[in-house]
N, C-alpha and C. Protein backbone atom coordinates (compact mmCIF):
# COMPACT_ATOMS: atom_id res chain seq x y z
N UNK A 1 0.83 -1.19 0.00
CA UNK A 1 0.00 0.00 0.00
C UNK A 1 0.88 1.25 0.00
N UNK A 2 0.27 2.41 -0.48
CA UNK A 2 0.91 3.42 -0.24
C UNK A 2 1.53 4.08 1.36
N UNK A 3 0.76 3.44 1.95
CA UNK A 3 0.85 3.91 3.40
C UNK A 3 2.25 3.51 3.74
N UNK A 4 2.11 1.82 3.51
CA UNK A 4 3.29 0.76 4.09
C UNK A 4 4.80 1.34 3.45
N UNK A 5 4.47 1.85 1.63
CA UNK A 5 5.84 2.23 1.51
C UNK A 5 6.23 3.54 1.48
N UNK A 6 5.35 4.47 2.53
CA UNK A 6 6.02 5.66 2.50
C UNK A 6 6.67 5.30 3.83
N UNK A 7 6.14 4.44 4.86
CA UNK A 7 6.91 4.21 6.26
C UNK A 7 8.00 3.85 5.72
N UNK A 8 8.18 2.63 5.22
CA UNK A 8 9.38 2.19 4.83
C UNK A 8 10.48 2.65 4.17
N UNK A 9 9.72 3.59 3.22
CA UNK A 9 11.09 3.91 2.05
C UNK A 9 11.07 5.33 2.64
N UNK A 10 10.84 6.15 3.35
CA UNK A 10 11.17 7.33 4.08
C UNK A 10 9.98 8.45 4.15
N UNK A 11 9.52 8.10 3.00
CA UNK A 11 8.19 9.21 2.80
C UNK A 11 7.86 10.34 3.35
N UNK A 12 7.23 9.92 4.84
CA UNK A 12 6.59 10.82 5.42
C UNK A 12 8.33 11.29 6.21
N UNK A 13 9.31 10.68 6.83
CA UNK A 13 10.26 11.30 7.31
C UNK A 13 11.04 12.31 6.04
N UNK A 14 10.74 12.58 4.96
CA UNK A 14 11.07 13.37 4.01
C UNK A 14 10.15 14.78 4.21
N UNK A 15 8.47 14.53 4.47
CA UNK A 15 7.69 15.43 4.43
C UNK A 15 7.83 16.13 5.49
N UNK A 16 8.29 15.31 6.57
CA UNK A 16 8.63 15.88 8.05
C UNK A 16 9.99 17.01 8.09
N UNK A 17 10.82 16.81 7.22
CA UNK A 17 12.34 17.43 7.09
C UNK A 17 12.15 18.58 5.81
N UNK A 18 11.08 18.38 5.12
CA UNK A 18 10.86 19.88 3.80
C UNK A 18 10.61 21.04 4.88
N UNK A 19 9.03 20.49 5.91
CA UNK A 19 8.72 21.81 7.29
C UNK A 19 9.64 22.05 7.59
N UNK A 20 10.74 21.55 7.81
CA UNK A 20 11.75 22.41 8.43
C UNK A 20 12.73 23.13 8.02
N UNK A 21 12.69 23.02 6.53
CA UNK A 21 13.52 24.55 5.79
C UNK A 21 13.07 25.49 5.53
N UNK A 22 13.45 26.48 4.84
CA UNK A 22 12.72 27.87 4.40
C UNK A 22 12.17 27.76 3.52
N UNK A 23 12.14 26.18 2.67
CA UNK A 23 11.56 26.34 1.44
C UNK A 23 10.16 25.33 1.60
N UNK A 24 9.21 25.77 2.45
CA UNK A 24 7.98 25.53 2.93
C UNK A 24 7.36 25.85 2.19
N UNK A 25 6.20 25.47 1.64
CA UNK A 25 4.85 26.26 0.69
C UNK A 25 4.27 26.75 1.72
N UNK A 26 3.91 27.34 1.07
CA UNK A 26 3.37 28.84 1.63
C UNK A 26 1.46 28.01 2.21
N UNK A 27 1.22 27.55 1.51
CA UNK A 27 -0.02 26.62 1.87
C UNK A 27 -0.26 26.46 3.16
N UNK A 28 0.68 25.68 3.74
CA UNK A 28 0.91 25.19 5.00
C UNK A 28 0.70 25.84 6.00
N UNK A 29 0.09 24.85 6.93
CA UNK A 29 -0.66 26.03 7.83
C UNK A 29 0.63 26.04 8.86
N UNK A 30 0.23 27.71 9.50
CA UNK A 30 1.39 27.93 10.45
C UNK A 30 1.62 27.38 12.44
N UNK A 31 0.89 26.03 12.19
CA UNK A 31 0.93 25.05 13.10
C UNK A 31 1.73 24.12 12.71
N UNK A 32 2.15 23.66 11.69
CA UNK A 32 3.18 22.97 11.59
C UNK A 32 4.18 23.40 12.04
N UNK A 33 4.64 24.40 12.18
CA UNK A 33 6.02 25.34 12.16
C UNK A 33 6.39 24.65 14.21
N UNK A 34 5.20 24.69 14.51
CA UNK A 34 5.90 24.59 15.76
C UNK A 34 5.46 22.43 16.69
N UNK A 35 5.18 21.67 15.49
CA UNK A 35 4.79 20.14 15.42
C UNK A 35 6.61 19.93 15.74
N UNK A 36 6.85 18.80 16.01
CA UNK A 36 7.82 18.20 15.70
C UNK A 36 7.98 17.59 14.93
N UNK A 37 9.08 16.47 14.02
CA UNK A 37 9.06 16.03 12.93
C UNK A 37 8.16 14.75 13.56
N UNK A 38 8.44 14.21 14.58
CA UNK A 38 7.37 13.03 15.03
C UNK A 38 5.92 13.04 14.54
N UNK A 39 5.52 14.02 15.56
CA UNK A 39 4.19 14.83 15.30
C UNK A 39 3.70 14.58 13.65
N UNK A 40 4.63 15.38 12.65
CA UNK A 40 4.46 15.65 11.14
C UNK A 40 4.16 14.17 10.85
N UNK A 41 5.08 13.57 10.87
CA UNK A 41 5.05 12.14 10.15
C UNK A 41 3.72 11.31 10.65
N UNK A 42 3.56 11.50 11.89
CA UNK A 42 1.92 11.33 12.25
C UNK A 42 1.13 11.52 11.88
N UNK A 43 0.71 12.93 11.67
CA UNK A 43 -0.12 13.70 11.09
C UNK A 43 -0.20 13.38 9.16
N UNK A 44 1.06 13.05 8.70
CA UNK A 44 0.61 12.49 7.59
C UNK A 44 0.41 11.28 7.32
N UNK A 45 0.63 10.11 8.37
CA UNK A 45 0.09 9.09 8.43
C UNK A 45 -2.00 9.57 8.54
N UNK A 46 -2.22 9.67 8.94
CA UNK A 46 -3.29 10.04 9.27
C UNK A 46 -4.26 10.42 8.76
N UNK A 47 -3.17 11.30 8.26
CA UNK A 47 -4.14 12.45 6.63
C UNK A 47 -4.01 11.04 5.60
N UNK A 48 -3.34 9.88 5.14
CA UNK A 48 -3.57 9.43 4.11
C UNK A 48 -4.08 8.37 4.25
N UNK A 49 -4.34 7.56 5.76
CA UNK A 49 -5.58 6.92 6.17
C UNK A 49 -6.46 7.71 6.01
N UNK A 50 -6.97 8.70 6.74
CA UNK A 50 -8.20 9.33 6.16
C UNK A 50 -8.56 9.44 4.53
N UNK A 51 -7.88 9.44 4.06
CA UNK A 51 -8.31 9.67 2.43
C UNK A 51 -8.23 8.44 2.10
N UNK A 52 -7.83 7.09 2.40
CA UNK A 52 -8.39 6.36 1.90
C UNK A 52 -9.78 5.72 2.59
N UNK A 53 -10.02 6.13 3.31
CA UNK A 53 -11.56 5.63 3.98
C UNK A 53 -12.54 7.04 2.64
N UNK A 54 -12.17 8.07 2.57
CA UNK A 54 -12.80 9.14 1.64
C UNK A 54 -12.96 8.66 0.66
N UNK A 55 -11.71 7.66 0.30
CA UNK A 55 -12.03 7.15 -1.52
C UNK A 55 -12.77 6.16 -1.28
N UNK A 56 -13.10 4.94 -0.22
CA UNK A 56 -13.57 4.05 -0.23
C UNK A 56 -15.31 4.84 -0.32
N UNK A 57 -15.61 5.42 0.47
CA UNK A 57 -16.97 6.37 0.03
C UNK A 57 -17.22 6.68 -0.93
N UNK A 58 -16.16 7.82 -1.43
CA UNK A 58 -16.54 7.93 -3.06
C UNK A 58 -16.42 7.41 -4.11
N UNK A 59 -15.76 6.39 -4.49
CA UNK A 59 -15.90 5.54 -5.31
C UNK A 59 -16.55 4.19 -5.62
N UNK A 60 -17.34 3.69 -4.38
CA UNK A 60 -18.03 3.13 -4.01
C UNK A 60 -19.59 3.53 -3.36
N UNK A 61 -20.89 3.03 -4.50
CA UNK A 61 -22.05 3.03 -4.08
C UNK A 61 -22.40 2.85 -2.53
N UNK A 62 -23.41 3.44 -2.52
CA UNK A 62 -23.47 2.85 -0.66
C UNK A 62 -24.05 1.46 -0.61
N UNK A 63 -24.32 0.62 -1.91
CA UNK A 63 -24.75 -0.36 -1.47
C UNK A 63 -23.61 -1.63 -1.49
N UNK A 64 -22.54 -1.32 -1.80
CA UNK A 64 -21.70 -2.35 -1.70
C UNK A 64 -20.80 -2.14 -0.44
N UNK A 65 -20.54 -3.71 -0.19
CA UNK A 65 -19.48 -3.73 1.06
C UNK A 65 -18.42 -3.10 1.30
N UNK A 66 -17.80 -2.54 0.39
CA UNK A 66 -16.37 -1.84 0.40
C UNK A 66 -17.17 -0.18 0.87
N UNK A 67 -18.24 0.39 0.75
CA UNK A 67 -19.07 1.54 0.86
C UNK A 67 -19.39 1.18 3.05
N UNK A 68 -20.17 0.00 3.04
CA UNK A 68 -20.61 -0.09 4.26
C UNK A 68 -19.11 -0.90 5.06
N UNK A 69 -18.46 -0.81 4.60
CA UNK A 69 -16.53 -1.65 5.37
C UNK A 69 -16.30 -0.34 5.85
N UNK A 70 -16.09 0.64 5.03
CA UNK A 70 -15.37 1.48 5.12
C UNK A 70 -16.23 2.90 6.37
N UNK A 71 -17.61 2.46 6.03
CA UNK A 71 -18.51 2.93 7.46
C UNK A 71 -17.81 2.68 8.67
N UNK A 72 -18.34 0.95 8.97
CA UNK A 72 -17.75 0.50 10.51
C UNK A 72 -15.74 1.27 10.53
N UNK A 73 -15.02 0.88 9.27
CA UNK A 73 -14.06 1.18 9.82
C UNK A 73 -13.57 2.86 10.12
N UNK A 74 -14.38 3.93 9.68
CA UNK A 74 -14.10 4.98 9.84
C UNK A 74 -14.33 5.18 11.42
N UNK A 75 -15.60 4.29 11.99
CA UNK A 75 -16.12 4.75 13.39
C UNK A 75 -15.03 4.06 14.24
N UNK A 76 -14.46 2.99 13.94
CA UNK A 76 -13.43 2.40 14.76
C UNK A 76 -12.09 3.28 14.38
N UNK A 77 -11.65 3.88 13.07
CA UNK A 77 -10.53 4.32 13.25
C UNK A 77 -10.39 5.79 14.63
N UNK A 78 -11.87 6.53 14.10
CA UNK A 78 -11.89 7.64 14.74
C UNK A 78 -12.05 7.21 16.49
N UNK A 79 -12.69 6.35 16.71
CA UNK A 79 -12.46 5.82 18.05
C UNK A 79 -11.48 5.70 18.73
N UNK A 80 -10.29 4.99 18.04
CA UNK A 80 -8.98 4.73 18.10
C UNK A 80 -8.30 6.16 18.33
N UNK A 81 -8.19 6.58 17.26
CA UNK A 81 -7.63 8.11 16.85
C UNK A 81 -7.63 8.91 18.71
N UNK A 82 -9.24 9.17 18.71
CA UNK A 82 -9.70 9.79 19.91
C UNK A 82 -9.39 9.30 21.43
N UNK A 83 -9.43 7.81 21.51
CA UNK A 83 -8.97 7.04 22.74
C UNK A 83 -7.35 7.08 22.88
N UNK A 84 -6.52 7.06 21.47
CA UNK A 84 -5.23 6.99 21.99
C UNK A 84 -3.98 7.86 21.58
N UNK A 85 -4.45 8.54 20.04
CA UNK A 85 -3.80 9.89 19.74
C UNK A 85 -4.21 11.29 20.37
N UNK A 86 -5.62 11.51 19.96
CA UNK A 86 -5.78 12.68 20.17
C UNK A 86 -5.86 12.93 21.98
């Protein structure tokens, strides 16, 4: 998955080390500035679980299982999320 080889091959520890030069996009909100690189690499773990539970919605009817999977698992991720990150 995309997830598995951005852990592995550096990914998100790349996205974590761009915040911290001057050559930031301007996009970026100015809460990153003070995350740690831990934090970052979290936070984009997170952001790209969330978008794939988003694509499983939108690209999927609500009447198929991958539509109602991706239900139960959004309420358990955010459960999770809330009980042990946030």
């Amino acid at each position: 998955s995309t997830i598995m080889s951005k852990l592995e091959d550096g990914g998100y520890a790349e996205f974590a080390a761009m915040h911290n030069t001057n050559e930031r996009n301007d996009s970026v909100d100015n809460e990153v500035d003070s995350q740690t690189a831990m934090e970052r690499i979290l936070c984009g773990v997170i952001r790209d679980i969330n978008q794939v539970f988003h694509n499983c919605l939108v690209f999927n009817s609500e009447s198929t299982s991958f539509y109602r999977a991706a239900e139960v698992h959004i309420r358990k991720w955010e459960a999770y999320l809330n009980h042990f990150v946030i």
